[in-house]
Each structure stands twice: as structure tokens, then as C-alpha cells.
Protein backbone atom coordinates (compact mmCIF):
# COMPACT_ATOMS: atom_id res chain seq x y z
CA UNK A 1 42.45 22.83 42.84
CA UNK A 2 43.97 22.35 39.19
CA UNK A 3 43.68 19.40 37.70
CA UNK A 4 46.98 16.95 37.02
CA UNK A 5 47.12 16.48 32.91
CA UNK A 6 46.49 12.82 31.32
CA UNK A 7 49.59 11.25 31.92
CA UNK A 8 50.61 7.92 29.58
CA UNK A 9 48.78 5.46 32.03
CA UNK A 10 45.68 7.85 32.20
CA UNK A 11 45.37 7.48 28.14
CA UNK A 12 46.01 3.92 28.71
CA UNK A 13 43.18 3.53 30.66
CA UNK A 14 41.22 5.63 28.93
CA UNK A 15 41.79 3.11 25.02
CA UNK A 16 41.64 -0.03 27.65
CA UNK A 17 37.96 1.38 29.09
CA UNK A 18 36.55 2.23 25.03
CA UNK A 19 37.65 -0.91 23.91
CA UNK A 20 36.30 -2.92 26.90
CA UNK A 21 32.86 -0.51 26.49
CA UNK A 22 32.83 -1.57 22.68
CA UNK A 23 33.62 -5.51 23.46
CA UNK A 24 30.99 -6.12 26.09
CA UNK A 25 28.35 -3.67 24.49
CA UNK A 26 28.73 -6.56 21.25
CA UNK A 27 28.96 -9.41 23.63
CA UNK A 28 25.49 -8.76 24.91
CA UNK A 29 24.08 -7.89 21.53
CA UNK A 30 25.16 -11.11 20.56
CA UNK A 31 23.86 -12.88 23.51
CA UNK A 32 20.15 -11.15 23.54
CA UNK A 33 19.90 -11.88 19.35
CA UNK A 34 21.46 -15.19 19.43
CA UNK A 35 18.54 -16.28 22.51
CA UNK A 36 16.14 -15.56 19.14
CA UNK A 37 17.98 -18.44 16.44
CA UNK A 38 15.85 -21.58 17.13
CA UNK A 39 15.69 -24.30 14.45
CA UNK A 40 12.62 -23.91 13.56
CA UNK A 41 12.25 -22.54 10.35
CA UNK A 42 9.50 -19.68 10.83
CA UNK A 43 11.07 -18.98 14.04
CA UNK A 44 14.36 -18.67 12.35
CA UNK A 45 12.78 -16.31 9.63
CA UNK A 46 11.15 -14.39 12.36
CA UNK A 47 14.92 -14.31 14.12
CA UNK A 48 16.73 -13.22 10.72
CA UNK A 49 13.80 -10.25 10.40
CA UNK A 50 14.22 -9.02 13.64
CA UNK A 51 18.27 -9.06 13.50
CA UNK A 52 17.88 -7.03 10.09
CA UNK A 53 15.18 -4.65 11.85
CA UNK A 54 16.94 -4.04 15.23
CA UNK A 55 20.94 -4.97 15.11
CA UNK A 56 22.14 -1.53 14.17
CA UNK A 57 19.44 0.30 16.90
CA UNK A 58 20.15 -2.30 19.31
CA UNK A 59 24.06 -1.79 19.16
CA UNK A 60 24.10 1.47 19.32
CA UNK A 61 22.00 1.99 22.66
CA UNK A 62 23.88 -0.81 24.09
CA UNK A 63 27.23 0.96 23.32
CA UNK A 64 26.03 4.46 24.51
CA UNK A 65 24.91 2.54 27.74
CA UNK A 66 27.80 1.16 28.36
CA UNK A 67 30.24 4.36 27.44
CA UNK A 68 27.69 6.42 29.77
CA UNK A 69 28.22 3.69 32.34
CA UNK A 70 32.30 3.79 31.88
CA UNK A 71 32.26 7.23 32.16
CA UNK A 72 32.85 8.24 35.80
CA UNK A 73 35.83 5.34 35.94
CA UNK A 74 37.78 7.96 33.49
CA UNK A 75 40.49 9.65 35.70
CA UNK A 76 41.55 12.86 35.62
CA UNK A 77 38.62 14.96 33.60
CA UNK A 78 38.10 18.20 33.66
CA UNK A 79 34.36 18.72 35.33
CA UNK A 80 33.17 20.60 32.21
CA UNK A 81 34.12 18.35 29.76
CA UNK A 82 33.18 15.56 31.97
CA UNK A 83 29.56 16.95 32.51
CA UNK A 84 29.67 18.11 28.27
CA UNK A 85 30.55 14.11 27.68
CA UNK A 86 27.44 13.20 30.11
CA UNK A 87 25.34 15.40 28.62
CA UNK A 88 26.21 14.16 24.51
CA UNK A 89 26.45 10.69 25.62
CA UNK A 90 22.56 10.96 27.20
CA UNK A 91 21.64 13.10 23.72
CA UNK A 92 22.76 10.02 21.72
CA UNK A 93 21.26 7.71 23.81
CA UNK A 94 17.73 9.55 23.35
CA UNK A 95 18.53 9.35 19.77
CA UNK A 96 19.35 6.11 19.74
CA UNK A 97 16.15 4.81 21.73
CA UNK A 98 14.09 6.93 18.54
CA UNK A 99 15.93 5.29 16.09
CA UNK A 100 15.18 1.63 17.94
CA UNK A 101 11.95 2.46 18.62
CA UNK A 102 10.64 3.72 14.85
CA UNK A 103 12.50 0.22 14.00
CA UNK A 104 10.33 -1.83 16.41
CA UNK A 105 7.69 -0.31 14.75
CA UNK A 106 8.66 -1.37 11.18
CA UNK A 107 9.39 -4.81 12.58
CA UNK A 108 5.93 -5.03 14.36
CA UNK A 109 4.38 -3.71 10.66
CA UNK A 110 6.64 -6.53 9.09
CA UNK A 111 5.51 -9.34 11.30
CA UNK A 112 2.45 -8.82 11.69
CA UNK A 113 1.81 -8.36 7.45
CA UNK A 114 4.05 -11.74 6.83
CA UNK A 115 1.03 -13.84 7.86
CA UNK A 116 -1.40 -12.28 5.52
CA UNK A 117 -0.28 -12.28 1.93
CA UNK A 118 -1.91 -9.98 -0.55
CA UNK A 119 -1.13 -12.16 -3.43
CA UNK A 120 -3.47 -15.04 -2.64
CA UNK A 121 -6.93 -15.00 -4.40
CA UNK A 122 -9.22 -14.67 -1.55
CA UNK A 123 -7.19 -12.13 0.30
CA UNK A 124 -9.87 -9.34 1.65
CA UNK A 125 -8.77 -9.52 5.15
CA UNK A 126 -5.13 -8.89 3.96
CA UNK A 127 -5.94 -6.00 2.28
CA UNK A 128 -8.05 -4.91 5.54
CA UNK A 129 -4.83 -5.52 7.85
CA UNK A 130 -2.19 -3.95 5.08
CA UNK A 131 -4.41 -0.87 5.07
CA UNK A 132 -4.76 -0.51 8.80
CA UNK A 133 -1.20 -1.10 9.66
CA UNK A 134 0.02 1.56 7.14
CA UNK A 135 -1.77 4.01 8.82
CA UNK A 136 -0.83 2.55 12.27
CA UNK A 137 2.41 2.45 11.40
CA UNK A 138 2.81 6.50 10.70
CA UNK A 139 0.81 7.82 13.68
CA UNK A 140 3.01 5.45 15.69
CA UNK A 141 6.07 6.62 13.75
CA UNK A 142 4.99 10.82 14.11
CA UNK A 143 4.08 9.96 18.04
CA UNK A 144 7.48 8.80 18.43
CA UNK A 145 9.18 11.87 16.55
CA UNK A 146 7.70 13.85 19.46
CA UNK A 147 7.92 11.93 22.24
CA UNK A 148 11.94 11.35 21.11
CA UNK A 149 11.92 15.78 20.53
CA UNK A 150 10.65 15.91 24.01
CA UNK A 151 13.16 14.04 25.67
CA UNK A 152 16.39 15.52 23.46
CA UNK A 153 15.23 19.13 25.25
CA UNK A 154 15.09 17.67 28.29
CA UNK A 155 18.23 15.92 28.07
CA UNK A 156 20.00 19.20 27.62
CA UNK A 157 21.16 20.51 30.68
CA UNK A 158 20.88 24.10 29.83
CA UNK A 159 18.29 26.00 32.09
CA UNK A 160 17.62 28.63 29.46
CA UNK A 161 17.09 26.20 26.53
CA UNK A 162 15.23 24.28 28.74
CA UNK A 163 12.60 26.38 29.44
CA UNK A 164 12.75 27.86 25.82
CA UNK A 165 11.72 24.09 24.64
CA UNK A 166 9.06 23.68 27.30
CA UNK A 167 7.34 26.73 26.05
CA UNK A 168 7.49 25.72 22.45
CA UNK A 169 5.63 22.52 23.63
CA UNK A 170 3.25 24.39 25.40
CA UNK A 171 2.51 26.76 22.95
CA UNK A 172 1.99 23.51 20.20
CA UNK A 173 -1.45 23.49 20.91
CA UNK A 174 -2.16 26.95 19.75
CA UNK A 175 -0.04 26.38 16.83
CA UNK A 176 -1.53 23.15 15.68
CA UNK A 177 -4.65 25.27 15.39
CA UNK A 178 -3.41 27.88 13.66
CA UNK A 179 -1.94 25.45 11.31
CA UNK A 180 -4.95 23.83 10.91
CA UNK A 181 -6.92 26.74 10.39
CA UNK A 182 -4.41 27.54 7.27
CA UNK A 183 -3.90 23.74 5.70
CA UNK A 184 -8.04 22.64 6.20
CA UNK A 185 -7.65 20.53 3.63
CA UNK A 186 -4.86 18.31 5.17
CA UNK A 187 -6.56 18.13 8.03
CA UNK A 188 -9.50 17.06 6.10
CA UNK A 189 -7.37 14.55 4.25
CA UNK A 190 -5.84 13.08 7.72
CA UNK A 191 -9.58 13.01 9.08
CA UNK A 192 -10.44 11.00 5.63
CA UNK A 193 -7.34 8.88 6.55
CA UNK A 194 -8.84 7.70 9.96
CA UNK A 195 -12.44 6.81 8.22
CA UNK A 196 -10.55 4.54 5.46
CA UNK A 197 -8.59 3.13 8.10
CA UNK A 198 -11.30 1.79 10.19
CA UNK A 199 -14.33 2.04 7.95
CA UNK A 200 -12.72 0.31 5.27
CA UNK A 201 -14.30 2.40 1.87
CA UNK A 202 -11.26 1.43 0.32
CA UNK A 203 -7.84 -1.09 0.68
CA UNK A 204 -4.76 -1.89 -0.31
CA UNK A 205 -4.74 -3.91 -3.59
CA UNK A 206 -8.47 -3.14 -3.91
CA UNK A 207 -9.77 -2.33 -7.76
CA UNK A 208 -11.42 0.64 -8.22
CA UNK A 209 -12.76 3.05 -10.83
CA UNK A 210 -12.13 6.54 -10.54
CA UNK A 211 -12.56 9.36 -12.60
CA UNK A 212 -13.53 6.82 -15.37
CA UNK A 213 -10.02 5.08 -14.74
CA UNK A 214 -9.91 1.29 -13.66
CA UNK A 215 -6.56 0.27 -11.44
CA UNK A 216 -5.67 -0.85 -8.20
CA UNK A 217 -5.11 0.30 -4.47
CA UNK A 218 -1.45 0.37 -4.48
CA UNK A 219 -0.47 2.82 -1.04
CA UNK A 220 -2.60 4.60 1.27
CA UNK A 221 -0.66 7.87 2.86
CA UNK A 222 -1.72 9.64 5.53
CA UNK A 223 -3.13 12.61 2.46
CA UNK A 224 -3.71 10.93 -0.84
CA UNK A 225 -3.69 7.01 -2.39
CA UNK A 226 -1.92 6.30 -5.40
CA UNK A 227 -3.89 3.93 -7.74
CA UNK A 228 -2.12 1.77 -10.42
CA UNK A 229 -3.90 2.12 -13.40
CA UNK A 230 -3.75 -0.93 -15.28
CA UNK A 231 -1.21 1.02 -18.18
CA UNK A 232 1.57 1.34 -15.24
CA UNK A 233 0.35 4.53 -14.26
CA UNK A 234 -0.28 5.89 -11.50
CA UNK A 235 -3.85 8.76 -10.17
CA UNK A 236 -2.89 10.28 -7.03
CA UNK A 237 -6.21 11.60 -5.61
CA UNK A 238 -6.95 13.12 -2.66
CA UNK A 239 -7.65 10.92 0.87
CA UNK A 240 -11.16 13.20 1.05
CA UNK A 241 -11.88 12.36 -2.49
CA UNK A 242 -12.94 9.16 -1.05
CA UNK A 243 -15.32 10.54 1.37
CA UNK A 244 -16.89 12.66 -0.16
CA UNK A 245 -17.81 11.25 -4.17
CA UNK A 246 -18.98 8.16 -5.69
CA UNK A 247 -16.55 5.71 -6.95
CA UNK A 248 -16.44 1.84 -7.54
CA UNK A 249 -14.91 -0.82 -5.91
CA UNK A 250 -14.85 -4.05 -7.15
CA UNK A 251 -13.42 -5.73 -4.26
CA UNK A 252 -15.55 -4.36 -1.54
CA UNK A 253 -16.09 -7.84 -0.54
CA UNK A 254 -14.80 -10.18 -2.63
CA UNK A 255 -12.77 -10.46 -5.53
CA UNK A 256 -15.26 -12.50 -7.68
CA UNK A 257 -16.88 -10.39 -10.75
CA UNK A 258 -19.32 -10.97 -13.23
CA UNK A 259 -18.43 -9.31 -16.81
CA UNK A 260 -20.50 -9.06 -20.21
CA UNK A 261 -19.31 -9.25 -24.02
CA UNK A 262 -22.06 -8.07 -26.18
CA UNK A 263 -22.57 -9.22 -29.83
CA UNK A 264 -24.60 -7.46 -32.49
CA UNK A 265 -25.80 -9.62 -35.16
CA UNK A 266 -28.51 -9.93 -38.02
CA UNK A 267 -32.15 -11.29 -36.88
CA UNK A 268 -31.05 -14.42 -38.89
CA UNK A 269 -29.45 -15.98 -36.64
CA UNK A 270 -30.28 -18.74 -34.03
CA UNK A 271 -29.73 -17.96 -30.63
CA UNK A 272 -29.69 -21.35 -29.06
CA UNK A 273 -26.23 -22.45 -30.93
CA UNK A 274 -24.78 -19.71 -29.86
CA UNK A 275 -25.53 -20.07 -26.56
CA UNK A 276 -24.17 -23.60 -26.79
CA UNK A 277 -21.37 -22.47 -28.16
CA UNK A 278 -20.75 -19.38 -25.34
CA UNK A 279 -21.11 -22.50 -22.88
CA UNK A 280 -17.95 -24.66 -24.79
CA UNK A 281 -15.90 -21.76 -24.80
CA UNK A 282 -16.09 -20.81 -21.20
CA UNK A 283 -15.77 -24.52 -20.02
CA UNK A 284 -13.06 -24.75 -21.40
CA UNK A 285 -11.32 -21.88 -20.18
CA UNK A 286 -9.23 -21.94 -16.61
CA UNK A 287 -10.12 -17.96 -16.04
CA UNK A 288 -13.56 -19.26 -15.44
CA UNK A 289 -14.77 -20.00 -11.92
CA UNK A 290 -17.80 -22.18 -12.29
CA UNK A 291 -20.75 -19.67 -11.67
CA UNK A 292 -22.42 -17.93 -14.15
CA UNK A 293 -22.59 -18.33 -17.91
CA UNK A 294 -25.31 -17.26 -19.86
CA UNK A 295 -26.40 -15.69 -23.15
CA UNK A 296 -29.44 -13.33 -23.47
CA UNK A 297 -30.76 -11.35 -26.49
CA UNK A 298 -31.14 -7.77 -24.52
CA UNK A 299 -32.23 -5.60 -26.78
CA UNK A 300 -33.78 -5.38 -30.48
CA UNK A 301 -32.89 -2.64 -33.32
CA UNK A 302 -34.45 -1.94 -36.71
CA UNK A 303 -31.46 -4.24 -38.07
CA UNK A 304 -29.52 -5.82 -35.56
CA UNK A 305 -29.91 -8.30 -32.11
CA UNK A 306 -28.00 -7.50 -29.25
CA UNK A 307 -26.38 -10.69 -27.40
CA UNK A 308 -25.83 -10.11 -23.89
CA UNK A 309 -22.68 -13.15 -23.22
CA UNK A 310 -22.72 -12.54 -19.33
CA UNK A 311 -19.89 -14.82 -17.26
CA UNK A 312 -17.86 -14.82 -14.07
CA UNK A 313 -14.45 -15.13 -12.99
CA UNK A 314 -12.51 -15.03 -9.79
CA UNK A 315 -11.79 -11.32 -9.82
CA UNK A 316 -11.48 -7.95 -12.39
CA UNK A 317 -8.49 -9.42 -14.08
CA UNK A 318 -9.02 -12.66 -15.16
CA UNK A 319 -12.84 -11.83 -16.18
CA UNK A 320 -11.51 -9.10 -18.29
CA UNK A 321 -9.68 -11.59 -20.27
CA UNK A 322 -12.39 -14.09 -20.36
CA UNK A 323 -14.41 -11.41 -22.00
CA UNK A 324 -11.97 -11.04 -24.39
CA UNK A 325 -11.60 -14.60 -25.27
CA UNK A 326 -15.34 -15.28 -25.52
CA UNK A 327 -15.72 -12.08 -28.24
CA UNK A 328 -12.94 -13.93 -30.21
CA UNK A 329 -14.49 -17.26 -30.30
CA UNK A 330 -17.52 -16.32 -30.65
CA UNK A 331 -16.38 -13.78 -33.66
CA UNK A 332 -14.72 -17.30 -35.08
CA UNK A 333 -17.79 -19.12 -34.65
CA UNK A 334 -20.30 -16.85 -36.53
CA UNK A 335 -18.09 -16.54 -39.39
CA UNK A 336 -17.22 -20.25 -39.66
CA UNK A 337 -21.35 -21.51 -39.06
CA UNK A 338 -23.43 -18.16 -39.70
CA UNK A 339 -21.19 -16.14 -42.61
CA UNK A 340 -24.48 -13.93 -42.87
CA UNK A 341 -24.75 -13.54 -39.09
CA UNK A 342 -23.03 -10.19 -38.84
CA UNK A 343 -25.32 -6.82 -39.51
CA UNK A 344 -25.91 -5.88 -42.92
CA UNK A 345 -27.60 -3.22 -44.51
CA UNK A 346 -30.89 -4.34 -46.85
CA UNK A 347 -31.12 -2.23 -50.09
CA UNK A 348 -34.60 -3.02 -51.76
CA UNK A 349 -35.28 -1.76 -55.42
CA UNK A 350 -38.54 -1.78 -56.37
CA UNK A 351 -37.65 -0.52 -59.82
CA UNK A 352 -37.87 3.01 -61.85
CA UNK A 353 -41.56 4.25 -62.54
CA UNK A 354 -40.11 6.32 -65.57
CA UNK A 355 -37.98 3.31 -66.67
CA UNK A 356 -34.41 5.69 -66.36
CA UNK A 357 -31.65 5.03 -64.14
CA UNK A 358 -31.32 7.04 -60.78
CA UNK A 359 -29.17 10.20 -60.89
CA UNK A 360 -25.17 10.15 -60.20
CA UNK A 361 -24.92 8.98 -56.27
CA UNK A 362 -28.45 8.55 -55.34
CA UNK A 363 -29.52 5.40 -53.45
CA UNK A 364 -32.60 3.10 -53.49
């Protein structure tokens, strides 16, 4: 039996029914998001991060809902565009349910990192939970691209392309090992990713030297980290690299550091005013932190001391600045009280047997 045409009061019903769809799909957006607004100020920041996260997800699930839910009041469709507008209206909804849940996982990362700050100066177990969640955050992020791939081919109602996508999934098993037989090393890097992850070797914001180069943790992917070396740029090395070699980390557990300036000077020269002196300068200084100040003659040469000016600060940064400081002042202070202090080369004559003077550019 054909089907009567849309008549005037048929494409009446049809703007009345959107608009209604699109009114009440807003109204309860606005009801569930405005149950979050308390006074409370962290509440309300918590609120205002969770409307930025989730409005745009959240409105469009609730609008496909409710235009999936309108549907059969529609008079008067034909059944094959009817069941074509089922079948896009339940694609968009899986897509929209993706796209909510990758952004309930950025708001769960975003939450969860507010409470522990990086920039404080005892912050180790930030940098454990910022390097965890990154990872976290991407396997949670990849398991959802699948589980939201599954569900489009499902949604489709087309027997052939059904069955088409359920072999593909059951054939991903053979070809994640084939792929992983021809890309070993990024499975070895995503391996290295879960030991850093929950073994800790390294963290976000942590200082390390590699390859000779000092910087600092600043991401963690799920194949390489990208340290900021302390001239602004950046060594991307390997996740495995960290496995497998030596390197140095400064903050394994804390940030505190001890740091050494040396001086070389002539055997003239008194050690305990100098040590006095080491002692003034670091008091008065607001990058130390109270520990350990000390100065040491290490080792001896045929002409010269070596002063070992050893002292602590509260991490790499600010001791690498006191060390500075105290080869300054202490430069200032031997030329101001010991002018001689600074190595010199002795040239002893003990006179010509013959009585002439040495040849052109010999030395006694």
C-alpha cells in the first residue's frame, strides 16, 4: 500500500517535533549541570571543569536520544528512510557516547592532577601521579577507540558488513602479532612505557642527565619522553632507552642536591679564612637550605691547592646558582685579602756559569 505524501500539517509536525527534541534535550542538560553549581568555591571550580569537559558530549547524546526517541511519532515515512534515519541516528549516538566518554576521561585526568601541583618544592608524589595518569589516560583513551569501533559495526544494520567487521575483529589477534613481529621496537617501547609507569625510573618534571645533557621530564608518551634541556631544547629519546642504560636522576627521591665549586689557588694561602668566608656567603644567600656547607682542600699539585666548596640547596636549580654565586664571591674575596692567592708560575735564576745572557727565547 503506497504511502500518502507529507502534506502541510505532516511538515508541521515534523519542525514542531525537532524543535520540541532540541528544547527538552537543552532543558535537561541544563538541569543535570546546573544540580553541579554549589557555592562552594572548589566545588564550583570542580562544576565549571566539568561543564567545559562534558557540555558539548553531553548535548549531543542527549539530543540524539531524544530525536531517536521522537522518531516513530513522525507520520507518514517511507519504511526505508525511516529504518536509514534509525540506523544514522543510533551511528551518531555511538559516536557521541565515544566522544563523551574520551572526555570523561580527560576530566577524570584533570581532577584528579588539580590536587597535586607540580610546581610546589616538595612535589615527588605529583610527579608519581602526573606520570601514571598520562599513561592511564591513553590506554583508557585507545580502549575506548575500540570498544566505540566495535559498536559503530554493530550498529549498522547491514548483514554483509556485519559479518565483514566481525571477522576483522577476529582476525585482530593475528594481526596484532604480525604487527608486532614487524614494529619490535614499539612494542618494546610500550612494554618500557608500563615499567616507567609503575616502577617509577623516571617522572614528570624529574631532572635527569642523559647523553651528557642535564634537563627535565617534561611528557612521557606511550614511545619516547621529551626532556627540556635547560637551553629550551628539547632530547626525544626512546621509552626503552630508559630500561635498558644508565642515566641520572636527580629527583629520584627528593629534590634536595648537594653541588661543589672548586678553587685552585697557590699553597700560600690560608684555608681557614676561606672557609669562614664560604660560610658568610652561603648564609647569606636564600638558595641555601640549611644543610651542608663546607670547604675541603681535596687534592695537592706541584703548584696549586684544590678547594673543594661543597653546599646544598633545595633542588638542581637553585644549587646550580648557589655554585655560581659562591665562585664569584669567593673570586672577590681572594683578590681583595690574598692578591697572591691565585696560581702562579715560580721562575728561579740561579745565574749564568759563563757570565753571558741566555740565547733569544730560552727560559730559566
Amino acid at each position: 500500500m503506497a504511502q500518502m505524501p507529507f502534506s502541510m500539517q505532516d511538515w508541521v509536525l515534523v519542525i514542531f517535533l525537532f524543535c520540541a527534541v532540541v528544547v527538552f534535550s537543552n532543558v535537561v542538560h541544563y538541569l543535570v549541570f546546573g544540580l553541579l553549581k554549589k557555592d562552594k568555591l572548589e566545588t564550583r571550580r570542580r562544576s565549571n571543569e566539568i561543564e567545559r569537559r562534558m557540555t558539548w558530549p553531553a548535548r549531543s547524546v542527549f539530543l540524539v536520544i531524544c530525536l531517536r526517541i521522537a522518531l516513530p511519532f513522525v507520520p507518514r515515512i517511507p519504511d526505508i528512510w525511516r529504518g536509514r534515519s534509525s540506523q544514522l541516528l543510533e551511528v551518531l549516538l555511538v559516536l557521541g557516547l565515544g566522544w563523551l566518554a574520551i572526555s570523561g576521561v580527560y576530566l577524570f585526568e584533570s581532577l584528579t592532577l588539580r590536587r597535586f601541583d607540580l610546581s610546589v618544592k616538595d612535589n615527588l608524589r605529583a610527579r608519581r601521579i602526573h606520570t601514571r595518569m598520562q599513561f592511564v589516560r591513553r590506554i583508557l583513551i585507545g580502549a575506548v577507540f575500540v570498544i566505540d569501533a566495535v559498536g559503530l559495526l554493530w550498529s549498522i544494520h547491514d548483514v554483509t558488513l556485519w559479518q565483514w567487521g566481525t571477522g576483522l575483529l577476529a582476525s585482530a589477534g593475528l594481526a596484532s602479532l604480525l604487527l608486532a613481529a614487524a614494529a619490535k621496537s614499539t612494542v618494546a617501547n610500550l612494554l618500557a612505557g608500563l615499567q616507567i609507569a609503575f616502577s617509577e625510573p623516571i617522572r614528570i618534571d624529574d631532572v635527569v642527565v642523559v647523553q651528557g645533557e642535564w634537563g627535565r621530564v617534561e611528557e612521557i608518551t606511550s614511545t619516547y619522553v621529551i626532556v627540556k634541556i635547560w637551553d629550551e631544547r628539547r632530547l626525544v629519546v626512546p621509552l626503552s632507552y630508559f630500561i635498558e642504560n644508565p642515566f641520572q636522576n636527580w629527583t629520584r627521591r627528593r629534590a634536595e642536591i648537594m653541588g661543589t665549586a672548586f678553587l685552585y689557588v697557590d699553597y700560600s694561602v690560608p684555608v681557614e679564612p676561606l672557609r669562614a668566608e664560604l660560610d658568610r656567603i652561603v648564609r647569606g644567600s636564600e638558595l641555601w637550605d640549611g644543610r651542608v656547607c663546607g670547604l675541603q682542600v681535596t687534592n695537592l699539585t706541584d703548584r696549586t691547592m684544590e678547594l673543594r666548596c661543597l653546599v646544598s640547596s633545595r633542588d638542581s636549580a637553585e644549587n646550580f646558582d648557589l655554585r655560581c654565586i659562591v665562585r664569584e664571591k669567593m673570586i672577590e674575596f681572594l683578590h681583595r685579602e690574598f692578591p697572591n692567592a691565585l696560581p702562579v708560575v715560580r721562575i728561579e735564576s740561579r745565574g749564568q756559569i759563563s757570565g753571558e745572557l741566555p740565547a733569544a727565547g730560552g727560559v730559566t
